[in-house]
PDB file of N, CA and C in Angstrom:
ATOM      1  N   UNK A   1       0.843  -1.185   0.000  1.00  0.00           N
ATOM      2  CA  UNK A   1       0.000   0.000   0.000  1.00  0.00           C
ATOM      3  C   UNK A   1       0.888   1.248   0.000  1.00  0.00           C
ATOM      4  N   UNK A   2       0.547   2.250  -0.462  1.00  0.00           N
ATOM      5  CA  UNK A   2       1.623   3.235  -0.891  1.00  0.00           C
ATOM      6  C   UNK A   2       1.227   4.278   0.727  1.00  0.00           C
ATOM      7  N   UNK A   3       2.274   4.361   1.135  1.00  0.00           N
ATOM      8  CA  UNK A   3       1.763   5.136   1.763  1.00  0.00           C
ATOM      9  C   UNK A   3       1.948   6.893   1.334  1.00  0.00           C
ATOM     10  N   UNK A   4       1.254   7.890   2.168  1.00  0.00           N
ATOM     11  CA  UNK A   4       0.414   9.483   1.900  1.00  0.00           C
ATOM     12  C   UNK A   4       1.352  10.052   1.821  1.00  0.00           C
ATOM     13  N   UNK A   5       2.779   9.840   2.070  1.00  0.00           N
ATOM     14  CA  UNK A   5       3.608  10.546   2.229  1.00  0.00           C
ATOM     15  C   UNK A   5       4.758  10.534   1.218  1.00  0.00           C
ATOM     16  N   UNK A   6       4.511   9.543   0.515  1.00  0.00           N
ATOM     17  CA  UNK A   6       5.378   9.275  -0.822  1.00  0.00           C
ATOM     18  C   UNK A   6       4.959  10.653  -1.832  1.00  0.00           C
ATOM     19  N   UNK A   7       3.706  10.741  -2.024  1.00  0.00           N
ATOM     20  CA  UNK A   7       3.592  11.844  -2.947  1.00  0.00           C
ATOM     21  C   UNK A   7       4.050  13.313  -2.579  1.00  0.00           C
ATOM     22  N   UNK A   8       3.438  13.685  -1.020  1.00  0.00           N
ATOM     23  CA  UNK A   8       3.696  14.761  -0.817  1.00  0.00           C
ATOM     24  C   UNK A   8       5.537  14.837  -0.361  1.00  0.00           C
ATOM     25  N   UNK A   9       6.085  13.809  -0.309  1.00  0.00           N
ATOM     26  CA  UNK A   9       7.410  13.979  -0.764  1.00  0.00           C
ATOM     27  C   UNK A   9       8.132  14.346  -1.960  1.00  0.00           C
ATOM     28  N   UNK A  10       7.468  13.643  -2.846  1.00  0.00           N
ATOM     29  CA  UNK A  10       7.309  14.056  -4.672  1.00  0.00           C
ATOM     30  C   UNK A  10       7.262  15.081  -4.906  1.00  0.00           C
ATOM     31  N   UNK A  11       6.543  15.422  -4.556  1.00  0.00           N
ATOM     32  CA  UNK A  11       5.963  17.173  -4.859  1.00  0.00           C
ATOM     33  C   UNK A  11       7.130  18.242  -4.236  1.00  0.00           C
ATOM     34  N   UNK A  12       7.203  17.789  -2.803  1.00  0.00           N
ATOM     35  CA  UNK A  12       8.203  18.643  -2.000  1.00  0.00           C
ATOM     36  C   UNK A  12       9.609  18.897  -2.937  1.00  0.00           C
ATOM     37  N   UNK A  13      10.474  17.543  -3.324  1.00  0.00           N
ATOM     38  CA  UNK A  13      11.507  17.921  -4.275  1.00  0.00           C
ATOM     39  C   UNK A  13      11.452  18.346  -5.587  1.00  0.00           C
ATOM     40  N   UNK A  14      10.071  17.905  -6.124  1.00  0.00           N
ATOM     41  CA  UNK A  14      10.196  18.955  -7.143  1.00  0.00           C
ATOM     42  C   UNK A  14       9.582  20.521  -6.945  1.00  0.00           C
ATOM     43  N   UNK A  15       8.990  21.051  -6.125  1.00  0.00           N
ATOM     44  CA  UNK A  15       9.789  22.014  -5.874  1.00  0.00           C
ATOM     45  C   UNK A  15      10.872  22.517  -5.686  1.00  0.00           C
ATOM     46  N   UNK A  16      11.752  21.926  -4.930  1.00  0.00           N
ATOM     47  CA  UNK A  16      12.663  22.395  -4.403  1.00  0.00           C
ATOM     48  C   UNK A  16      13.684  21.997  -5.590  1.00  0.00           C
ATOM     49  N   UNK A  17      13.453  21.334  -6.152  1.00  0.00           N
ATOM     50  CA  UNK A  17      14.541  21.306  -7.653  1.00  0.00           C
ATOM     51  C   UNK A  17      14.301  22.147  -9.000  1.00  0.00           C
ATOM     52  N   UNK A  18      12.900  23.295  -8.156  1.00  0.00           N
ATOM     53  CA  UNK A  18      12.977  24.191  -9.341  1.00  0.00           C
ATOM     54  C   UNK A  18      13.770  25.178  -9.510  1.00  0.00           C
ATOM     55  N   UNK A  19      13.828  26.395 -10.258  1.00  0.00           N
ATOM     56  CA  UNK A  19      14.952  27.757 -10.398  1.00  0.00           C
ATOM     57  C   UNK A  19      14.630  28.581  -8.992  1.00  0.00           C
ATOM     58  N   UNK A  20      15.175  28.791  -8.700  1.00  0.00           N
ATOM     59  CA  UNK A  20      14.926  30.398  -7.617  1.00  0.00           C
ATOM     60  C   UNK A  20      13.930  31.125  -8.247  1.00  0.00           C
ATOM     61  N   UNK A  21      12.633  31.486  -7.816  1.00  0.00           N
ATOM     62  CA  UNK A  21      12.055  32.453  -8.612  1.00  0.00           C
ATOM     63  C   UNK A  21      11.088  31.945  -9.778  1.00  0.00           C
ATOM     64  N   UNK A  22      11.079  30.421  -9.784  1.00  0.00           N
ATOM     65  CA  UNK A  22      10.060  30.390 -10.366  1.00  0.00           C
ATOM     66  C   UNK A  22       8.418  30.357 -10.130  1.00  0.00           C
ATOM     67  N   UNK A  23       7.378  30.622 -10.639  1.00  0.00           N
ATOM     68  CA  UNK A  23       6.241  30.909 -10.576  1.00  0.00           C
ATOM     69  C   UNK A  23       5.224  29.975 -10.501  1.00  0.00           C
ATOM     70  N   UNK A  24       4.672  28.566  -9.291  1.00  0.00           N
ATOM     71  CA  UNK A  24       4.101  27.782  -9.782  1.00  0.00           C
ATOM     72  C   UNK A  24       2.909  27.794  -8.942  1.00  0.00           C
ATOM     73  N   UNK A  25       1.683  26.820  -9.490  1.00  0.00           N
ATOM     74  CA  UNK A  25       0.334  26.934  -8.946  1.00  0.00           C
ATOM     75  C   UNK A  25       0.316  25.519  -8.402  1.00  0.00           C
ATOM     76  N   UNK A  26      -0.788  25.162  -7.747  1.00  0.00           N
ATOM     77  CA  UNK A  26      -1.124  24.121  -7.528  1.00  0.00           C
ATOM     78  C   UNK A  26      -1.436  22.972  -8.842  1.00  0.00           C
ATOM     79  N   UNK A  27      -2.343  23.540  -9.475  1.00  0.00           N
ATOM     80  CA  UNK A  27      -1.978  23.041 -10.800  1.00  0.00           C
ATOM     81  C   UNK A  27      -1.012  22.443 -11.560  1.00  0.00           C
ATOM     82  N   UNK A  28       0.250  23.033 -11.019  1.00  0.00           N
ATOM     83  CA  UNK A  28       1.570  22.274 -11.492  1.00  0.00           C
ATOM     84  C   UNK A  28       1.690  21.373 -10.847  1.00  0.00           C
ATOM     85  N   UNK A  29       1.527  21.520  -9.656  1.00  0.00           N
ATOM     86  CA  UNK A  29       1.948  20.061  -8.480  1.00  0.00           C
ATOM     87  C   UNK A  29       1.261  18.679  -9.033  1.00  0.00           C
ATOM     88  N   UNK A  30      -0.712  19.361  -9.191  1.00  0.00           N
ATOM     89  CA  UNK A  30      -1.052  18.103  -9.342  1.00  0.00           C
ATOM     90  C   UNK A  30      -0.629  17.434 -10.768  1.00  0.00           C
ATOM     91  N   UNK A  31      -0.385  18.436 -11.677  1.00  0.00           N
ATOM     92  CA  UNK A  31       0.189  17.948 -13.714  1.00  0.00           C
ATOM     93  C   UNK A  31       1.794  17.149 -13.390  1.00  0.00           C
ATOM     94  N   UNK A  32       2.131  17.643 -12.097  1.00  0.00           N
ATOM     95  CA  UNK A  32       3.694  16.681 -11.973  1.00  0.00           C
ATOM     96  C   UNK A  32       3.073  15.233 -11.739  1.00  0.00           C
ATOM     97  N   UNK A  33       2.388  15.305 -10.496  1.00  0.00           N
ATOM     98  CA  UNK A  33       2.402  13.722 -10.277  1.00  0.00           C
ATOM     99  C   UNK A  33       1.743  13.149 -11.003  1.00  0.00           C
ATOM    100  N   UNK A  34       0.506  13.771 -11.802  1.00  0.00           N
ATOM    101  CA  UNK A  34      -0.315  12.593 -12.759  1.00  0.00           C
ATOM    102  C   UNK A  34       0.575  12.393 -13.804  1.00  0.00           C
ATOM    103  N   UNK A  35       2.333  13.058 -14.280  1.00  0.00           N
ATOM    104  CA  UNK A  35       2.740  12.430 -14.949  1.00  0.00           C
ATOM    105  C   UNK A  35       3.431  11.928 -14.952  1.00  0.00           C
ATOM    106  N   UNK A  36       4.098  11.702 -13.308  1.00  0.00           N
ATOM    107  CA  UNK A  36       5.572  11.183 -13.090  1.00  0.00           C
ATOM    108  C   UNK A  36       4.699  10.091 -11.790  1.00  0.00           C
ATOM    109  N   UNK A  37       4.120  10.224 -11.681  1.00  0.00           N
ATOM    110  CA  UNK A  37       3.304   9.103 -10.676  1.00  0.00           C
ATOM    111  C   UNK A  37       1.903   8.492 -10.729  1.00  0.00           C
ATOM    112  N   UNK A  38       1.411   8.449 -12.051  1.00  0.00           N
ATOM    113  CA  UNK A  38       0.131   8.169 -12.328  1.00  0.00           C
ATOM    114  C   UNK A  38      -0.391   6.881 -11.825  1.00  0.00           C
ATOM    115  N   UNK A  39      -0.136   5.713 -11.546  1.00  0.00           N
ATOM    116  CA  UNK A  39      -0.592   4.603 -10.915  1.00  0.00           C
ATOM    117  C   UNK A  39      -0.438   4.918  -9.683  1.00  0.00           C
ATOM    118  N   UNK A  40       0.577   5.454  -9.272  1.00  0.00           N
ATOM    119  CA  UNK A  40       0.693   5.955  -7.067  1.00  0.00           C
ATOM    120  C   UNK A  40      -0.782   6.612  -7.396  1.00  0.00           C
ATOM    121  N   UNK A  41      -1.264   7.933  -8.429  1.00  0.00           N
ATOM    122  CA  UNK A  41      -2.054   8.799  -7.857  1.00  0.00           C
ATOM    123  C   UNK A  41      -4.031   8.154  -8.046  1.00  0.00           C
ATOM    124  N   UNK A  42      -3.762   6.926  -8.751  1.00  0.00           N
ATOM    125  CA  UNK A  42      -4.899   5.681  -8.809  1.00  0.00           C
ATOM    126  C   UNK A  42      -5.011   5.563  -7.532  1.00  0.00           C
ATOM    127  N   UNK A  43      -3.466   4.803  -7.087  1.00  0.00           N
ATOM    128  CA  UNK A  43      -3.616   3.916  -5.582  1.00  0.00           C
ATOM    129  C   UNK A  43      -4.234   4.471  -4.790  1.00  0.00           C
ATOM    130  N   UNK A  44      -4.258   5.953  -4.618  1.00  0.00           N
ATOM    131  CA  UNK A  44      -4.505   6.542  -3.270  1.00  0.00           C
ATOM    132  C   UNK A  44      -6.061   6.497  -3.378  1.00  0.00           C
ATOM    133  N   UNK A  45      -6.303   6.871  -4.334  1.00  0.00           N
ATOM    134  CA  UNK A  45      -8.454   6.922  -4.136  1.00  0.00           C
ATOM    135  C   UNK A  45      -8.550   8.421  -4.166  1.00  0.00           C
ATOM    136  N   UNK A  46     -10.017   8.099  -4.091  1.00  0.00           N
ATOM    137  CA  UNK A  46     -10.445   9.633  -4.087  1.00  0.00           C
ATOM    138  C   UNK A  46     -10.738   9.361  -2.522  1.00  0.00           C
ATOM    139  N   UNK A  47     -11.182  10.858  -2.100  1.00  0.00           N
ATOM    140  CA  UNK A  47     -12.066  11.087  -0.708  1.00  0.00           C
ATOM    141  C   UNK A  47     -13.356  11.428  -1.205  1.00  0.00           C
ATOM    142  N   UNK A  48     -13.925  12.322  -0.074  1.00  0.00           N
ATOM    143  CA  UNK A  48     -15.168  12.495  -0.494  1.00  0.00           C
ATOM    144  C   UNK A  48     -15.541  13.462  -1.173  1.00  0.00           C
ATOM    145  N   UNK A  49     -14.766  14.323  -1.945  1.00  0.00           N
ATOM    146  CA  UNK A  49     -14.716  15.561  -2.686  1.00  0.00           C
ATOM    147  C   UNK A  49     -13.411  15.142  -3.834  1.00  0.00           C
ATOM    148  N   UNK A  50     -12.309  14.975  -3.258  1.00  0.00           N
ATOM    149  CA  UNK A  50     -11.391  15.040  -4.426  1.00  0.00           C
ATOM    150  C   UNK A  50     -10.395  13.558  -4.823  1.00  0.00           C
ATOM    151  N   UNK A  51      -9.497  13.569  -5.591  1.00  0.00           N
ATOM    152  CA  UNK A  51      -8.741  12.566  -5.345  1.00  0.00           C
ATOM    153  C   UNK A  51      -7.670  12.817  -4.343  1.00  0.00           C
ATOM    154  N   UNK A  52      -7.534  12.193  -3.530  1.00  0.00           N
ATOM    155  CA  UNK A  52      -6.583  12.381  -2.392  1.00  0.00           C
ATOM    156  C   UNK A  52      -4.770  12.632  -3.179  1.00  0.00           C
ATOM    157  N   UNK A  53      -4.750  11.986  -4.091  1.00  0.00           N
ATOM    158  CA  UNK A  53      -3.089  13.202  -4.438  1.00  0.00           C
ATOM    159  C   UNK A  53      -3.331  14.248  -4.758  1.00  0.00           C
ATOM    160  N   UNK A  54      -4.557  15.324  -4.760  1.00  0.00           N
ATOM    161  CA  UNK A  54      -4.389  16.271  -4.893  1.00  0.00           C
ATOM    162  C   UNK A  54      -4.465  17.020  -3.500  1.00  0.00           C
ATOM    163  N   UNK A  55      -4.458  16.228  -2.424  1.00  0.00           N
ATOM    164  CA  UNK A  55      -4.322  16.833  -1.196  1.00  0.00           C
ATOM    165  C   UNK A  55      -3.103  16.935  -0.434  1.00  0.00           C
ATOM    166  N   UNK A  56      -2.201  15.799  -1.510  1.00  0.00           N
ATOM    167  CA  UNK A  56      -0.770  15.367  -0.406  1.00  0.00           C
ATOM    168  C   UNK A  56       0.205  16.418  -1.475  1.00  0.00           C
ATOM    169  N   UNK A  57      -0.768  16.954  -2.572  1.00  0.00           N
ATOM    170  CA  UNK A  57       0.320  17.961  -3.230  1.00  0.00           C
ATOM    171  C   UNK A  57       0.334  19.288  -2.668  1.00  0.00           C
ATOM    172  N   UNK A  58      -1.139  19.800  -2.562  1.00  0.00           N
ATOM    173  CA  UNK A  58      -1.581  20.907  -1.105  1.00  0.00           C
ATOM    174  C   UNK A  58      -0.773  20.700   0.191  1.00  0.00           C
ATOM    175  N   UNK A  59      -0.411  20.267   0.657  1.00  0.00           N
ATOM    176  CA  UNK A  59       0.312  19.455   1.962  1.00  0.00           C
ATOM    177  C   UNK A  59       1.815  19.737   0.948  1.00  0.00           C
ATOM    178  N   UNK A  60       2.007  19.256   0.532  1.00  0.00           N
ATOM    179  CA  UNK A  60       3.359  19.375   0.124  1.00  0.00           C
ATOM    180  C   UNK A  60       3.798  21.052  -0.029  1.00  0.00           C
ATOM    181  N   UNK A  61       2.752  21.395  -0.369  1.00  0.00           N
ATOM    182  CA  UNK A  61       3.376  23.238  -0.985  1.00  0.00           C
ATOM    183  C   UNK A  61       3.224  23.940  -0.011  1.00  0.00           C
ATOM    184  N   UNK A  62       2.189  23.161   1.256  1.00  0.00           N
ATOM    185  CA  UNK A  62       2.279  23.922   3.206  1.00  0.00           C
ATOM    186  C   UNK A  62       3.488  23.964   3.304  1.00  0.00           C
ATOM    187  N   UNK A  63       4.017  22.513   3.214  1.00  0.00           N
ATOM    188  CA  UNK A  63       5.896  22.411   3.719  1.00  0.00           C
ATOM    189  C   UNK A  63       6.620  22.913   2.699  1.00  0.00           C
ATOM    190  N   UNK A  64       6.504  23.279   1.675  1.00  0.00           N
ATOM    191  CA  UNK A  64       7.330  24.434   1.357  1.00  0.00           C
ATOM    192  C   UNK A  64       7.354  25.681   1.552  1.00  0.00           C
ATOM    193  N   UNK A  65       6.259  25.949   2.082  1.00  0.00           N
ATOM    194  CA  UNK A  65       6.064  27.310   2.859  1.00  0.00           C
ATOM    195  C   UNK A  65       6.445  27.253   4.256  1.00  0.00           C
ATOM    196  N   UNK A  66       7.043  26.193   4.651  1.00  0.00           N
ATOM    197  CA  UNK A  66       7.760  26.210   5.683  1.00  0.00           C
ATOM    198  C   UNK A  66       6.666  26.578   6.843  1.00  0.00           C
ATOM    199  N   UNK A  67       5.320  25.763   6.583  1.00  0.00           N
ATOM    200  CA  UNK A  67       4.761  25.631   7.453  1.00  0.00           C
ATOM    201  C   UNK A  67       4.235  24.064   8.641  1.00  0.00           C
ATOM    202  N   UNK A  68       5.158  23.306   8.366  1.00  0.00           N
ATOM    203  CA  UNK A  68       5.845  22.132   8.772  1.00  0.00           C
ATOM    204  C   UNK A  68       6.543  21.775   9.498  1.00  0.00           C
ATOM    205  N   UNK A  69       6.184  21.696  10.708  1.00  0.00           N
ATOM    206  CA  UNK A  69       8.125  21.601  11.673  1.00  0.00           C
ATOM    207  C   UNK A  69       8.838  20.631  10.768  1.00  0.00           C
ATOM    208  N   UNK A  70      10.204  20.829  10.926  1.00  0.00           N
ATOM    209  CA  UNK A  70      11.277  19.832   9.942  1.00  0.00           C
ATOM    210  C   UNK A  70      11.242  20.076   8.485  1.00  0.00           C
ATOM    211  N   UNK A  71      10.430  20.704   7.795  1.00  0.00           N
ATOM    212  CA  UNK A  71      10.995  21.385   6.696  1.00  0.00           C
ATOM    213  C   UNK A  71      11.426  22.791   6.443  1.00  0.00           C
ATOM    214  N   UNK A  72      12.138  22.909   5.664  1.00  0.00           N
ATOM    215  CA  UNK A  72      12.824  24.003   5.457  1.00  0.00           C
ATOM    216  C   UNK A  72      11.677  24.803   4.155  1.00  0.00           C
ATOM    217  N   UNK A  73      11.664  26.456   4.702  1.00  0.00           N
ATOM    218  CA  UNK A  73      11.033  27.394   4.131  1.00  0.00           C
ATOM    219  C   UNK A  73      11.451  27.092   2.448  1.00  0.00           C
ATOM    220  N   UNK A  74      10.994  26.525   1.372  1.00  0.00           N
ATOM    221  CA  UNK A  74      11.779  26.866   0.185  1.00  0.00           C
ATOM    222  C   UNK A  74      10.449  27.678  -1.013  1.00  0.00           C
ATOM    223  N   UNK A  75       9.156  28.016  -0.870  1.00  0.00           N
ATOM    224  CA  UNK A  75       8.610  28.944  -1.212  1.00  0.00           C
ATOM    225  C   UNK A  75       7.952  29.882  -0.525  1.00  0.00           C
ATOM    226  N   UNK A  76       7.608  31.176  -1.265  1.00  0.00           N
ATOM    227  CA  UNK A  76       6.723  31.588  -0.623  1.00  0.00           C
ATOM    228  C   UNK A  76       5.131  32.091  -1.601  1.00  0.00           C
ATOM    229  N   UNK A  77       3.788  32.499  -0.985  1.00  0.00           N
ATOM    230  CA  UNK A  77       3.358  32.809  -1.527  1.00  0.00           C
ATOM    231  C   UNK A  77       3.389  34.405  -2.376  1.00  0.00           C
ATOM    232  N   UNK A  78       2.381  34.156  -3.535  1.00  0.00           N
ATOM    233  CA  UNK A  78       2.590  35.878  -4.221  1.00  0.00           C
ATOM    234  C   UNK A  78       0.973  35.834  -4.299  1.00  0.00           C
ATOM    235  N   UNK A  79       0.085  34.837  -4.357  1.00  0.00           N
ATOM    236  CA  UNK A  79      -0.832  35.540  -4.896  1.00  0.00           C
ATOM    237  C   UNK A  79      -1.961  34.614  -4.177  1.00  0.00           C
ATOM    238  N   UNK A  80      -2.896  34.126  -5.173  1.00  0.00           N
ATOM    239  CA  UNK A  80      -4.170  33.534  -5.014  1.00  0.00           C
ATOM    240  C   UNK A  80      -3.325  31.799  -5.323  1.00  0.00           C
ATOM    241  N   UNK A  81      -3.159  30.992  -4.582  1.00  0.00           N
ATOM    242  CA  UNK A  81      -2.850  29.531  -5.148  1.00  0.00           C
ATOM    243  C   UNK A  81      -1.464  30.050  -6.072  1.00  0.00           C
ATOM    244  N   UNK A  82      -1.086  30.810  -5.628  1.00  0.00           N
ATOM    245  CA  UNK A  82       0.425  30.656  -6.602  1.00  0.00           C
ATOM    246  C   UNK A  82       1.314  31.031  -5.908  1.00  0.00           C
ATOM    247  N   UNK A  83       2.602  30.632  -5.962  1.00  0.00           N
ATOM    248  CA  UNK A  83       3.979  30.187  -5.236  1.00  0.00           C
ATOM    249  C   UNK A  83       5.102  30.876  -5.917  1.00  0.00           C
ATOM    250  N   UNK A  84       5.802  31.463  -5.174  1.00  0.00           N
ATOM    251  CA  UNK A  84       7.405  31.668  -5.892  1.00  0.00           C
ATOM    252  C   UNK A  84       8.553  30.341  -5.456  1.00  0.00           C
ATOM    253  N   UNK A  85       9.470  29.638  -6.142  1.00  0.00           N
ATOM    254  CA  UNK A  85      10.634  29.382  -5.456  1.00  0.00           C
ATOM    255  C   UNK A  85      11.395  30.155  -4.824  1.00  0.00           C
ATOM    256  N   UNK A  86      11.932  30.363  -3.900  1.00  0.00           N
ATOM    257  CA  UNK A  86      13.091  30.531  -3.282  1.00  0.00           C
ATOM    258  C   UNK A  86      14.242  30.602  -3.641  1.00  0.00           C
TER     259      UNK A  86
END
């Protein structure tokens, strides 16, 4: 069983392996994993509103906002659902 934390790990480094300064939405998070993890983002299921990797990618872009004990700050916000890198 995969566990919840594989994706929002996914997500976490690719952020953090983007440019300084680049510009991304949530939207990107979830277009990464449905294409670099598309059977993980099956496994997980939906909930009762969404598919649950689109929650561990939300969760992932908290801890890049360095709102996470144990992760490190590597975006911040600029707008409505959109992110700068660091």
């Amino acid at each position: 069983m995969l566990k919840k934390t594989e994706l929002r790990d996914a997500v976490y480094g690719w952020i953090k392996s983007l440019p300084d300064g680049t510009i991304f939405r949530h939207s990107d998070t979830y277009r990464f994993l449905e294409t670099h993890f598309d059977r993980e983002c099956s496994q997980r299921g939906d909930a009762k509103r969404e598919p649950r990797y689109k929650n561990d990618a939300r969760w992932a872009v908290q801890d890049a906002l360095g709102k996470t004990p144990g992760k490190e700050q590597i975006a911040e916000k600029v707008g409505f659902a959109t992110f700068r890198r660091l």
